[in-house]
PDB file of N, CA and C in Angstrom:
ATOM      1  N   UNK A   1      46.494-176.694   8.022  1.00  0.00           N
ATOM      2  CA  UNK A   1      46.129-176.288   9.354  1.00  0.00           C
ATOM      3  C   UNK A   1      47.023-175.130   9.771  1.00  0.00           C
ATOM      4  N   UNK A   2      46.240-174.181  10.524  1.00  0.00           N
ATOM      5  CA  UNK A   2      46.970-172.817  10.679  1.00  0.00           C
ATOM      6  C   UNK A   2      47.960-173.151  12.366  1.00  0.00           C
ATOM      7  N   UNK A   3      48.601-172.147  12.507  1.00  0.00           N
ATOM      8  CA  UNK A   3      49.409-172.164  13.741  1.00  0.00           C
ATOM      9  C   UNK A   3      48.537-172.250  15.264  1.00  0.00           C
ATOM     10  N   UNK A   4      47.080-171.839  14.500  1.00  0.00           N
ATOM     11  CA  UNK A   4      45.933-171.818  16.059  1.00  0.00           C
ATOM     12  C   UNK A   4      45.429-173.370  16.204  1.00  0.00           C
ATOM     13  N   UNK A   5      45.590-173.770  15.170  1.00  0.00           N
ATOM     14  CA  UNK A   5      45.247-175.373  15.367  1.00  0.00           C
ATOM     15  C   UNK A   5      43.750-175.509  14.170  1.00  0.00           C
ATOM     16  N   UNK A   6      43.620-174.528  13.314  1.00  0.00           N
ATOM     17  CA  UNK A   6      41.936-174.702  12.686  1.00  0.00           C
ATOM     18  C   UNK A   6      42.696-174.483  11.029  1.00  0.00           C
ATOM     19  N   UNK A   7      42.067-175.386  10.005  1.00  0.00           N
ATOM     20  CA  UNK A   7      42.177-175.292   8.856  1.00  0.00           C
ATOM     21  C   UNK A   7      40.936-174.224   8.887  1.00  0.00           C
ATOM     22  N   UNK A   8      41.767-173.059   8.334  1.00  0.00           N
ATOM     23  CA  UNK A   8      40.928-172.053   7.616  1.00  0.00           C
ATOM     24  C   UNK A   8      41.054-172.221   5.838  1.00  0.00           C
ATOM     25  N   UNK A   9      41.994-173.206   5.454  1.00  0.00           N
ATOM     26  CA  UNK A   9      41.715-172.493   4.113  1.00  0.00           C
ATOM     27  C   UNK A   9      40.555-173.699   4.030  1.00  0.00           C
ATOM     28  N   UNK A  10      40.796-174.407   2.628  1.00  0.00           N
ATOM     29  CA  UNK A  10      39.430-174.925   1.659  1.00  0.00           C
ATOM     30  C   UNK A  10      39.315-176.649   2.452  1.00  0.00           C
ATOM     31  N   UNK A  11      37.936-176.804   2.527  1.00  0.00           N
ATOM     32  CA  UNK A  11      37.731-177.842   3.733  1.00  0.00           C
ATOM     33  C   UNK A  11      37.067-177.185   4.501  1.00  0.00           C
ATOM     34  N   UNK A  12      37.530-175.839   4.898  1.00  0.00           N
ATOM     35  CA  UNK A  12      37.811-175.735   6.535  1.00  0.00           C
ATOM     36  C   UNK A  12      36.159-175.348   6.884  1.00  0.00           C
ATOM     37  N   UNK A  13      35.630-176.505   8.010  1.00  0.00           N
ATOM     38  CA  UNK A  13      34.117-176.499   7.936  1.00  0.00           C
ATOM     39  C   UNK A  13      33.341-175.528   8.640  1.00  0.00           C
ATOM     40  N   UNK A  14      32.937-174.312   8.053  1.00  0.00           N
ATOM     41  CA  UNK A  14      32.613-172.678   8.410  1.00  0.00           C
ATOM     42  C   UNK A  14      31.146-173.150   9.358  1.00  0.00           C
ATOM     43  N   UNK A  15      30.616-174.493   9.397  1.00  0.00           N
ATOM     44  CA  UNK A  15      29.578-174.644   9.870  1.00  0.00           C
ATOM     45  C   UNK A  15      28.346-173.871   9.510  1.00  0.00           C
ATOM     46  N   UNK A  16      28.198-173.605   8.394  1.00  0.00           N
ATOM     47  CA  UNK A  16      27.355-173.500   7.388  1.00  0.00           C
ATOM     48  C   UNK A  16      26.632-171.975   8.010  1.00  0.00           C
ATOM     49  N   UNK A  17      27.777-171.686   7.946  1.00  0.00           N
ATOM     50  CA  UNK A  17      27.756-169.260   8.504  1.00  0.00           C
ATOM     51  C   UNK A  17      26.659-168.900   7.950  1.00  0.00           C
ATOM     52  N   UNK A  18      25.801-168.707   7.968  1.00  0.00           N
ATOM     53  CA  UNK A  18      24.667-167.417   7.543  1.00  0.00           C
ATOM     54  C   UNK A  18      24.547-166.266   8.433  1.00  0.00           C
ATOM     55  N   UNK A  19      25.487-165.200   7.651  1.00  0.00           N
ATOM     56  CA  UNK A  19      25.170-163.865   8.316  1.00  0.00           C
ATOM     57  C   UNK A  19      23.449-163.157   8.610  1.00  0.00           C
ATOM     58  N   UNK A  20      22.843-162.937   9.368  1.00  0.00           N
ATOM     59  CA  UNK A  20      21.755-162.703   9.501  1.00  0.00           C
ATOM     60  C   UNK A  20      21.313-161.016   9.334  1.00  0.00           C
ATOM     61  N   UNK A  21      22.303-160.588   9.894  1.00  0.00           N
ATOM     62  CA  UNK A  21      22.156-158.932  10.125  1.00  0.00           C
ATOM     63  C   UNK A  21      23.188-158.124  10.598  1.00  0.00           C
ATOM     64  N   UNK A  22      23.612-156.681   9.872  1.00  0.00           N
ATOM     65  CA  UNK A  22      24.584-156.411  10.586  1.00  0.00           C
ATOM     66  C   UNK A  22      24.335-154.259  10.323  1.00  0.00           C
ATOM     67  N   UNK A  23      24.156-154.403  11.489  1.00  0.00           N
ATOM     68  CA  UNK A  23      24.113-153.082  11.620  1.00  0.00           C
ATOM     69  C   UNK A  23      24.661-151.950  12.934  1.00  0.00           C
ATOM     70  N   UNK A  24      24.722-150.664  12.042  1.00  0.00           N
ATOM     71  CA  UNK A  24      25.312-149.778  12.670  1.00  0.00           C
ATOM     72  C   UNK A  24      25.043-149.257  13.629  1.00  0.00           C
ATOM     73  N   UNK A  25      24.956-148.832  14.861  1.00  0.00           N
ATOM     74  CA  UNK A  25      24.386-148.188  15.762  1.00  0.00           C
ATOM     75  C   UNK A  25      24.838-146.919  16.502  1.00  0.00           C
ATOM     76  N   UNK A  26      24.529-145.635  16.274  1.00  0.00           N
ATOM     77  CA  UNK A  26      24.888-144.645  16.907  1.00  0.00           C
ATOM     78  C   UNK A  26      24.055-143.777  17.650  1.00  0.00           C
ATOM     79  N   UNK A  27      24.252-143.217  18.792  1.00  0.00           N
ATOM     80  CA  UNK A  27      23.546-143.109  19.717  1.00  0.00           C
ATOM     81  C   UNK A  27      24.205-141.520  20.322  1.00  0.00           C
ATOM     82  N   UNK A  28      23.552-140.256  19.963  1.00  0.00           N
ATOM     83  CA  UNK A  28      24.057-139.106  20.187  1.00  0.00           C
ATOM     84  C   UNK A  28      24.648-139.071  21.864  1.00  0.00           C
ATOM     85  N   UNK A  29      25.937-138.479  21.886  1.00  0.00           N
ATOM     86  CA  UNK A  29      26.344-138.033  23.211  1.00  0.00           C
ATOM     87  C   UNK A  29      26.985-136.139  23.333  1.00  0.00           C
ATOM     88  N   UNK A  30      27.222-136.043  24.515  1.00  0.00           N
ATOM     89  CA  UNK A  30      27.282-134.279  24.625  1.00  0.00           C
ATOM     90  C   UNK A  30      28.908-134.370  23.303  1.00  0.00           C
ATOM     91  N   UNK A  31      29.860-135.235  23.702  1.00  0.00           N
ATOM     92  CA  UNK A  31      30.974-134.656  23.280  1.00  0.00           C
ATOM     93  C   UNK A  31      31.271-135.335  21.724  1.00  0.00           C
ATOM     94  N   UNK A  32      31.049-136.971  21.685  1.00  0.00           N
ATOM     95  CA  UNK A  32      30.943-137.287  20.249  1.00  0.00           C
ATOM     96  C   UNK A  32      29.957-138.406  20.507  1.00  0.00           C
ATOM     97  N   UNK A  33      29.387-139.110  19.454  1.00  0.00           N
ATOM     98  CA  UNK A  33      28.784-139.929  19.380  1.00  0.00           C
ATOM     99  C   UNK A  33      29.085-141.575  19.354  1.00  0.00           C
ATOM    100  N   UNK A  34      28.549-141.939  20.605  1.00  0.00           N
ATOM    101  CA  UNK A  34      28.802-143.565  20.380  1.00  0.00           C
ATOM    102  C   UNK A  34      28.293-144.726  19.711  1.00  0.00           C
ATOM    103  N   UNK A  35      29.198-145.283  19.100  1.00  0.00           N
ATOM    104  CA  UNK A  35      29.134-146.357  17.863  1.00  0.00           C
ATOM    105  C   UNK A  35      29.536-147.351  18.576  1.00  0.00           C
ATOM    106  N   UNK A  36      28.396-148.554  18.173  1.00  0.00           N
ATOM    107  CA  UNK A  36      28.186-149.844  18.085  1.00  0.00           C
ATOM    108  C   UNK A  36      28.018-150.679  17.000  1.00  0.00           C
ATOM    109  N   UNK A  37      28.433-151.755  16.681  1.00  0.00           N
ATOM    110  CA  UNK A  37      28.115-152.708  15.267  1.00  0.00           C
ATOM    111  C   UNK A  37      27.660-153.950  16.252  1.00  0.00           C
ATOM    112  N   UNK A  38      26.200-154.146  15.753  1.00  0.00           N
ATOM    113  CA  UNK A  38      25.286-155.299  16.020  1.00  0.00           C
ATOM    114  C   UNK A  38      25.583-156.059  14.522  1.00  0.00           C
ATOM    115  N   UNK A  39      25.947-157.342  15.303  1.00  0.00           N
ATOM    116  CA  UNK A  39      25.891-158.608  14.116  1.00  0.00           C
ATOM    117  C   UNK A  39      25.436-159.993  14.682  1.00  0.00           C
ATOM    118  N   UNK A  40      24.984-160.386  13.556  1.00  0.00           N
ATOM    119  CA  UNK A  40      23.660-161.777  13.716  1.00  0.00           C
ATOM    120  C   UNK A  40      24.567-162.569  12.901  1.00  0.00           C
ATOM    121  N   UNK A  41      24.579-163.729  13.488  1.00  0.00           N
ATOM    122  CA  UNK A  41      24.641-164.939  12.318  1.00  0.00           C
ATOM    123  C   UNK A  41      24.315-166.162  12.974  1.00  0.00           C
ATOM    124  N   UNK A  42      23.975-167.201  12.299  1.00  0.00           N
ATOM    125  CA  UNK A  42      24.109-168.727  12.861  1.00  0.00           C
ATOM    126  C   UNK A  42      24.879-169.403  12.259  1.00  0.00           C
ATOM    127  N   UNK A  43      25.011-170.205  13.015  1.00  0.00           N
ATOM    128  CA  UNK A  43      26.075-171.417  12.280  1.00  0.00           C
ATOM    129  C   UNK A  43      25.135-172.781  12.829  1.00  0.00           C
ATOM    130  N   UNK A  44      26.069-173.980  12.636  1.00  0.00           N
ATOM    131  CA  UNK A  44      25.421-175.654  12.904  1.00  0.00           C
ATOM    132  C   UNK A  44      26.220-175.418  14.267  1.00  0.00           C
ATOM    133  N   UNK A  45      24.655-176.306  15.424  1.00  0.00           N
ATOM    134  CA  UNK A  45      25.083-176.322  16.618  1.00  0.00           C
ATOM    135  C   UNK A  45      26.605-177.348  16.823  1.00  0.00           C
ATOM    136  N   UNK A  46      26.517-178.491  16.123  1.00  0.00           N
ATOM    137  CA  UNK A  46      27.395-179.338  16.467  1.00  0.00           C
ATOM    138  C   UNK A  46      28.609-179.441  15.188  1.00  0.00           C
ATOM    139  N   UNK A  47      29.075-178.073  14.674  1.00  0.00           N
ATOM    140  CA  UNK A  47      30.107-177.509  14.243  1.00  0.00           C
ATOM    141  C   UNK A  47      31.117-177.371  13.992  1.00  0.00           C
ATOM    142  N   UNK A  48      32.180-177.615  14.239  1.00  0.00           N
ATOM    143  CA  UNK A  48      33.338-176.874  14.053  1.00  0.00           C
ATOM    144  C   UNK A  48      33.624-175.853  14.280  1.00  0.00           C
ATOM    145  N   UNK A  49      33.173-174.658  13.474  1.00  0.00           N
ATOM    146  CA  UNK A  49      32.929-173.259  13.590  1.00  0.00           C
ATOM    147  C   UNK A  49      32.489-173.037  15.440  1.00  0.00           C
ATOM    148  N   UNK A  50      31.306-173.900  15.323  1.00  0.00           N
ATOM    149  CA  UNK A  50      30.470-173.260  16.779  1.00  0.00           C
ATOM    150  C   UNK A  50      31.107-173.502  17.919  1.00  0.00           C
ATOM    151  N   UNK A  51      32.058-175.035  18.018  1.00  0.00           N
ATOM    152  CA  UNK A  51      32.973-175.629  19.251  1.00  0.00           C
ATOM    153  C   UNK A  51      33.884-174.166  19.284  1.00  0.00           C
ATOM    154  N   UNK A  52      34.298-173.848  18.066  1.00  0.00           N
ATOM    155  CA  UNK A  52      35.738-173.075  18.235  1.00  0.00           C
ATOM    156  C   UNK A  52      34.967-171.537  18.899  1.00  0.00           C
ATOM    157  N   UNK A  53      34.398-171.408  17.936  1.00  0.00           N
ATOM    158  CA  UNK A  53      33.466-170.005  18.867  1.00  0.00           C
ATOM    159  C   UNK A  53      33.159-169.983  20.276  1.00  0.00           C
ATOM    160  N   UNK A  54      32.807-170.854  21.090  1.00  0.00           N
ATOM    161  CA  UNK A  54      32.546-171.388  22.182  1.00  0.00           C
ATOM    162  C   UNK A  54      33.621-171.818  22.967  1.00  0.00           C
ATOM    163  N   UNK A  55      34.593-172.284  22.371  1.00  0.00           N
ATOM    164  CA  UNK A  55      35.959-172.756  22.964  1.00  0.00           C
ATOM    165  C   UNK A  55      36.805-171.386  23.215  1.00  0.00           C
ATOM    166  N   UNK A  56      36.751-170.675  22.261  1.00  0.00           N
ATOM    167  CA  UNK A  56      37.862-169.481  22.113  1.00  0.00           C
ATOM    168  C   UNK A  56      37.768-168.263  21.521  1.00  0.00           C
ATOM    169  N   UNK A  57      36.098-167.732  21.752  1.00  0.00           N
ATOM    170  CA  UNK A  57      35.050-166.761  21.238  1.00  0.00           C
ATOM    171  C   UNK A  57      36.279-165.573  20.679  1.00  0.00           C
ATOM    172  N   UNK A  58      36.897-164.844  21.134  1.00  0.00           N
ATOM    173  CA  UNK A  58      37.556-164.041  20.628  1.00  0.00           C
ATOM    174  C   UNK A  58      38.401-164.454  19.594  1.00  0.00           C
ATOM    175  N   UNK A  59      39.324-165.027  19.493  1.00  0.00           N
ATOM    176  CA  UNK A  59      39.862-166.190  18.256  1.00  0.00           C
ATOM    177  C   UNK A  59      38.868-165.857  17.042  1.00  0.00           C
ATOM    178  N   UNK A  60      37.744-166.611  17.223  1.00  0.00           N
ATOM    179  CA  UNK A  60      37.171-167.238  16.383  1.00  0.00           C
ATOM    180  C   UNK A  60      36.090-166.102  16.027  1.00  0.00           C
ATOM    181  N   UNK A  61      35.825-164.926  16.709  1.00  0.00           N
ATOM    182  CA  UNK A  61      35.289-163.656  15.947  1.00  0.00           C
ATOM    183  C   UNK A  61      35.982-162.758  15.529  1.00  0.00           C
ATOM    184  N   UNK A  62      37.238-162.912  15.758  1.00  0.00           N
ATOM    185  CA  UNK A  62      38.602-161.969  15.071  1.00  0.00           C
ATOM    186  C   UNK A  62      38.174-162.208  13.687  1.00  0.00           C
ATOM    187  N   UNK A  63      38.535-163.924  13.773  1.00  0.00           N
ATOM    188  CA  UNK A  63      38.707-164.794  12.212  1.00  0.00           C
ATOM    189  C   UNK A  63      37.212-164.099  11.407  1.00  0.00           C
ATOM    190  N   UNK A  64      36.110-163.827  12.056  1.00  0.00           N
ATOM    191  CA  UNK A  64      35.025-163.800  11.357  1.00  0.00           C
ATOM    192  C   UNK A  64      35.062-162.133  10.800  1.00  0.00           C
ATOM    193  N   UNK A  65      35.292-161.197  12.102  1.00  0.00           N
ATOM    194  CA  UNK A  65      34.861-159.760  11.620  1.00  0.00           C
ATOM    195  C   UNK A  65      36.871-159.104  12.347  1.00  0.00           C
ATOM    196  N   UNK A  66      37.534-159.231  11.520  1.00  0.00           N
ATOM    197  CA  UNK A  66      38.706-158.768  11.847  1.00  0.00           C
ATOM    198  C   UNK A  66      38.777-157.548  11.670  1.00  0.00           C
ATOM    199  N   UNK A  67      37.630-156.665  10.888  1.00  0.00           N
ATOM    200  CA  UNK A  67      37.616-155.373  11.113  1.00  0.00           C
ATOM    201  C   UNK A  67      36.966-154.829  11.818  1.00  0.00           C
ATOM    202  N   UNK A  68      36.955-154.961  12.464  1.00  0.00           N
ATOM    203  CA  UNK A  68      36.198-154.854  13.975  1.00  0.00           C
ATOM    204  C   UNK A  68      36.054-155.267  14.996  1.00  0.00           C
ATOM    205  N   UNK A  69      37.038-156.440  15.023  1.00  0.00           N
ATOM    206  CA  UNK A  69      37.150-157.124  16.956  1.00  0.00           C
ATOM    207  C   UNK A  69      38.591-157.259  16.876  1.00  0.00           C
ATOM    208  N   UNK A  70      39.409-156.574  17.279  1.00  0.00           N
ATOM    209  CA  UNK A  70      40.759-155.871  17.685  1.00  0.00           C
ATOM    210  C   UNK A  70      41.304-157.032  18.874  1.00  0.00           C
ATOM    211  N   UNK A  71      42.298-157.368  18.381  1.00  0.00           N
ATOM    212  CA  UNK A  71      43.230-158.692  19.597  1.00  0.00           C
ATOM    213  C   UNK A  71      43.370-158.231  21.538  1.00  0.00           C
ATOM    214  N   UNK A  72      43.068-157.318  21.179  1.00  0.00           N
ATOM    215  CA  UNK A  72      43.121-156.773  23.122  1.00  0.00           C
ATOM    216  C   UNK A  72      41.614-156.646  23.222  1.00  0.00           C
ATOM    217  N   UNK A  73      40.333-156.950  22.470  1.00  0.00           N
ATOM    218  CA  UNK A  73      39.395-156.836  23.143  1.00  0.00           C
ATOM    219  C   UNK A  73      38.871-158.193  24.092  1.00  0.00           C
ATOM    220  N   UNK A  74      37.644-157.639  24.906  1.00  0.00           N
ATOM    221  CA  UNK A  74      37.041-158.415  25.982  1.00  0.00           C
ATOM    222  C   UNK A  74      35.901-159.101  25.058  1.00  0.00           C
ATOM    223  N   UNK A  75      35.841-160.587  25.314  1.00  0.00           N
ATOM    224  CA  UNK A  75      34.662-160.980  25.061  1.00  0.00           C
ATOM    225  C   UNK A  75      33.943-161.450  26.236  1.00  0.00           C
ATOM    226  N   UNK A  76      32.357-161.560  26.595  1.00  0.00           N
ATOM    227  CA  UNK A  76      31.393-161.989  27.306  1.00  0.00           C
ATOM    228  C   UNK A  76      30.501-162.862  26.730  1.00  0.00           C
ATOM    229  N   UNK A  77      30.415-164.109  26.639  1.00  0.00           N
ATOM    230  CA  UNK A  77      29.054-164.906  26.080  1.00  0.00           C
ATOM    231  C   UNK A  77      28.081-165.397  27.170  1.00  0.00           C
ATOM    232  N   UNK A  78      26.760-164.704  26.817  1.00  0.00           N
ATOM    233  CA  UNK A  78      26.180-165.519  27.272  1.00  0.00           C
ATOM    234  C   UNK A  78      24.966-166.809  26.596  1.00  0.00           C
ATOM    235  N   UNK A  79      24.768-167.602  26.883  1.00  0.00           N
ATOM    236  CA  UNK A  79      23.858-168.997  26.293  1.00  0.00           C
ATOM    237  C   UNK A  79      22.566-169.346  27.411  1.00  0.00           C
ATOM    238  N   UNK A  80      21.545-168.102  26.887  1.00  0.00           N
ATOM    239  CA  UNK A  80      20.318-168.734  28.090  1.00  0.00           C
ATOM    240  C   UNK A  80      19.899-170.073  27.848  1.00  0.00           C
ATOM    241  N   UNK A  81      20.250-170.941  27.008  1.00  0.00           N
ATOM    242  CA  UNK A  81      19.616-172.247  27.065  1.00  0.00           C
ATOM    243  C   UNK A  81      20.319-173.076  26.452  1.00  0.00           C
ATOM    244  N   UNK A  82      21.639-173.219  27.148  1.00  0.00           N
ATOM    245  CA  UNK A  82      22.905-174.112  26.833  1.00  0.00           C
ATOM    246  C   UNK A  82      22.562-175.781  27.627  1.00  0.00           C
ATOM    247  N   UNK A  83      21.550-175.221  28.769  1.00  0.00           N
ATOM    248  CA  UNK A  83      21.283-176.589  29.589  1.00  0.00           C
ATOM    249  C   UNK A  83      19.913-177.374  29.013  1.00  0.00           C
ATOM    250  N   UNK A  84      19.596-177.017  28.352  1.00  0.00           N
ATOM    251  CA  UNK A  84      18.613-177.965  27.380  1.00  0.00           C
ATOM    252  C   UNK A  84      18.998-178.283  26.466  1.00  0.00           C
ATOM    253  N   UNK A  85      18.152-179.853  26.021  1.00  0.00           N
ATOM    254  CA  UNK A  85      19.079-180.719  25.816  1.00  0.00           C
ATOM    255  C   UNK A  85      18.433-180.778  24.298  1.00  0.00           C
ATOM    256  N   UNK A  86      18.798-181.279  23.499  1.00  0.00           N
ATOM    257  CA  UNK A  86      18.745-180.762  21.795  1.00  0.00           C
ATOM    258  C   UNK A  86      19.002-182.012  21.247  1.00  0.00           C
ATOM    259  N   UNK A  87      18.029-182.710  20.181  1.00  0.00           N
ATOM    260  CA  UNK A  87      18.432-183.881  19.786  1.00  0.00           C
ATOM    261  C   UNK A  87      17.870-183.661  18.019  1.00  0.00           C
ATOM    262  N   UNK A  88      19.063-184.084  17.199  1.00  0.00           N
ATOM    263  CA  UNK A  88      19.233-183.941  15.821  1.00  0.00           C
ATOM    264  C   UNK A  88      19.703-182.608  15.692  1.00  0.00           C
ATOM    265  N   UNK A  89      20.285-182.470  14.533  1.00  0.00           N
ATOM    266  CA  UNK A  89      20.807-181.180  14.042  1.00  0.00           C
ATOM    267  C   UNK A  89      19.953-180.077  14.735  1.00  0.00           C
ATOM    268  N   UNK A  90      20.263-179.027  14.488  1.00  0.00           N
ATOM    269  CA  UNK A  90      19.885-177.888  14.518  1.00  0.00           C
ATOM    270  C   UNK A  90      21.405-176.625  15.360  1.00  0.00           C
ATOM    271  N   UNK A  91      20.685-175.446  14.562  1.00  0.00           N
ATOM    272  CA  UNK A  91      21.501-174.092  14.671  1.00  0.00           C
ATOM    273  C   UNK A  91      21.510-173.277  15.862  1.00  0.00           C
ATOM    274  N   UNK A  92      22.690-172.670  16.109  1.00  0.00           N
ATOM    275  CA  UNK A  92      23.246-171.735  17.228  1.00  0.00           C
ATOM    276  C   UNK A  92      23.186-170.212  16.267  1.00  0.00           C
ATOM    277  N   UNK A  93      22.335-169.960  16.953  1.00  0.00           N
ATOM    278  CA  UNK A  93      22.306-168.142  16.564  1.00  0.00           C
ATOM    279  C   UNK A  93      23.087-167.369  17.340  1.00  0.00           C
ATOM    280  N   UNK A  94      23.596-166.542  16.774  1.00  0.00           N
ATOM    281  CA  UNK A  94      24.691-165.626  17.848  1.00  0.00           C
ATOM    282  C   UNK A  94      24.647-164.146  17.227  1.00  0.00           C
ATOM    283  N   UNK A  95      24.706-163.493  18.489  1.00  0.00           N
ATOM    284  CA  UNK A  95      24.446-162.059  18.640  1.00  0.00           C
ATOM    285  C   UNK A  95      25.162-161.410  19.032  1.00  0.00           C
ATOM    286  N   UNK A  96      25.803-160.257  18.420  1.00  0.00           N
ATOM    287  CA  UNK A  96      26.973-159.318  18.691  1.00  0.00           C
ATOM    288  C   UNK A  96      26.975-158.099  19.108  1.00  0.00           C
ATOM    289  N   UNK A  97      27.478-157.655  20.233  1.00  0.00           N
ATOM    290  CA  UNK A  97      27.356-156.282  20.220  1.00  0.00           C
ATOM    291  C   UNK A  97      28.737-155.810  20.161  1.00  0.00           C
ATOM    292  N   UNK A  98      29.378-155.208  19.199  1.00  0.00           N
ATOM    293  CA  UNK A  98      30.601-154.969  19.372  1.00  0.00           C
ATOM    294  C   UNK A  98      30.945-153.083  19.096  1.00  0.00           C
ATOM    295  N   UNK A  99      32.006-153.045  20.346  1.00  0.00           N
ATOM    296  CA  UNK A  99      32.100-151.556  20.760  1.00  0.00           C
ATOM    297  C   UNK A  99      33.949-151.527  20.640  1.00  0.00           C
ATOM    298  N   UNK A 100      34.212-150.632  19.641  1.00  0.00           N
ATOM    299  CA  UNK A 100      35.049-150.114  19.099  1.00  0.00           C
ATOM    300  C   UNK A 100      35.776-149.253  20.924  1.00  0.00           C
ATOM    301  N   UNK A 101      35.022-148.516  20.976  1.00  0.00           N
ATOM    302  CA  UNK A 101      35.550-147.711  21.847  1.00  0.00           C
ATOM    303  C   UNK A 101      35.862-148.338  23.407  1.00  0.00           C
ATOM    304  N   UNK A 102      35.136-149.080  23.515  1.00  0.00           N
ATOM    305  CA  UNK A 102      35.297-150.164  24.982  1.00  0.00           C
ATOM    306  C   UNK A 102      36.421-151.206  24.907  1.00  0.00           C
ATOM    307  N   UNK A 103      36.262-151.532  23.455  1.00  0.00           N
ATOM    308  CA  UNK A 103      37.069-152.478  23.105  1.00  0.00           C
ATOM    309  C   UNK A 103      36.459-153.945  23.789  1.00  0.00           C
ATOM    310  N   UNK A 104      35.314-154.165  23.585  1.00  0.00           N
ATOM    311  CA  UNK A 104      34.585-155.340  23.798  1.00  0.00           C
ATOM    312  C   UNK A 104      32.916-155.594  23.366  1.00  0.00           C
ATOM    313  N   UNK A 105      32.952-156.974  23.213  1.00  0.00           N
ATOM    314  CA  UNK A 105      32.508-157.459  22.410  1.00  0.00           C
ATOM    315  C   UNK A 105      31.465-158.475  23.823  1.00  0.00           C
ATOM    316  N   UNK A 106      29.700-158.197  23.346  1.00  0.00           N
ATOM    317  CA  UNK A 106      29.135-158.620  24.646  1.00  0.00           C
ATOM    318  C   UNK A 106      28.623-159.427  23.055  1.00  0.00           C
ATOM    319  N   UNK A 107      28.304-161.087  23.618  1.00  0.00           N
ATOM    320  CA  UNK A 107      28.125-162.213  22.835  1.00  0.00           C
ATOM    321  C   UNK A 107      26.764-162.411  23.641  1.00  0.00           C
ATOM    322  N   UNK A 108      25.994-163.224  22.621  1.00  0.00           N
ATOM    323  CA  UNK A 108      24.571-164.139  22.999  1.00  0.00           C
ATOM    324  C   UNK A 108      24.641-165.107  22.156  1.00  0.00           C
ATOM    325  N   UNK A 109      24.138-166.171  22.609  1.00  0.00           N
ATOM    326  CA  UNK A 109      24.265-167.658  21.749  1.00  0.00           C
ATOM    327  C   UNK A 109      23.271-168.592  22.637  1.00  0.00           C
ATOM    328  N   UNK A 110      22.390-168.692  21.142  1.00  0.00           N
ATOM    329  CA  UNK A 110      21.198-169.188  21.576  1.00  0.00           C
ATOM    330  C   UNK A 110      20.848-170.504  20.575  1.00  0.00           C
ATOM    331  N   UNK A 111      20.358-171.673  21.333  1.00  0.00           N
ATOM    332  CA  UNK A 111      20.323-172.794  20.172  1.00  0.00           C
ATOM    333  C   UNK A 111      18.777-173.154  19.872  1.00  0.00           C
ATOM    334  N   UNK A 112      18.802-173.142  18.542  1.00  0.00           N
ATOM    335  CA  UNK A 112      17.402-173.228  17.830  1.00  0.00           C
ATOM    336  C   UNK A 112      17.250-174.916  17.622  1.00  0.00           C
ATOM    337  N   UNK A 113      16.149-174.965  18.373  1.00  0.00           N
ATOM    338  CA  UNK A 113      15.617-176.345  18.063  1.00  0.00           C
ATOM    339  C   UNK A 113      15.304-177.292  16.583  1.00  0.00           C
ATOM    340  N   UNK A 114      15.809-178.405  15.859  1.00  0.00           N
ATOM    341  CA  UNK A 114      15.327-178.868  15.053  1.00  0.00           C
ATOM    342  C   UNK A 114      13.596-178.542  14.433  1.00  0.00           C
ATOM    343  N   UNK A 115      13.338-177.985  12.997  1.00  0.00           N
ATOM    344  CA  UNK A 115      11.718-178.191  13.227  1.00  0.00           C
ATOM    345  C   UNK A 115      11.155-179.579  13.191  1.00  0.00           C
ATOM    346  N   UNK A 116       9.853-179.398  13.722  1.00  0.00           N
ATOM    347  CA  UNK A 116       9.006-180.762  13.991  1.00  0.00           C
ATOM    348  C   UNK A 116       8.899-181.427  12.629  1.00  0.00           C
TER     349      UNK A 116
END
């Protein structure tokens, strides 16, 4: 167990990470151009991985993309459907917009229903 309180090495339950998508985004401006990195992944709603993401979102997306979410940035999550209620497994998708130059990181986390 590390000094943050989470076994990262072998064990340590990643809540079954599937990166989904991760791409570059640049968007011409007069003086230079602004860059964004959009990233997708899900994990298991009832997790490990997902509590800690949810508990301590910056923490726990350092640990994921450390080249690219910097210890002084801002995180924002939002969860349009955190108040419905979910019964048996199923996955938390999460959505990244992360800005180098702002130095923050706008989160979405959305939970996918078990299929029928």
């Amino acid at each position: 167990m590390d000094d943050d309180g989470y076994d990262d090495g072998i064990g340590y339950d990643d809540g079954e990470f599937v990166e989904i998508a991760s791409t570059v985004i640049t968007v011409d401006r007069e003086d230079a151009p602004y860059v964004a990195v959009h990233k997708q992944f899900s994990v298991l709603s009832d997790s490990n991985e997902n509590e800690r993401l949810l508990l301590d979102p910056l923490d726990g997306l350092r640990a994921r993309y450390p080249n690219e979410i910097g210890p002084n940035y801002t995180v924002s999550v939002l969860r349009p459907n955190a108040h419905v209620k979910r019964k048996g497994p199923h996955r938390a998708i999460w959505q990244l917009t992360i800005s180098a130059e702002e130095k923050r990181v706008d989160a979405t986390v959305t939970r996918v229903p078990p299929a029928s």
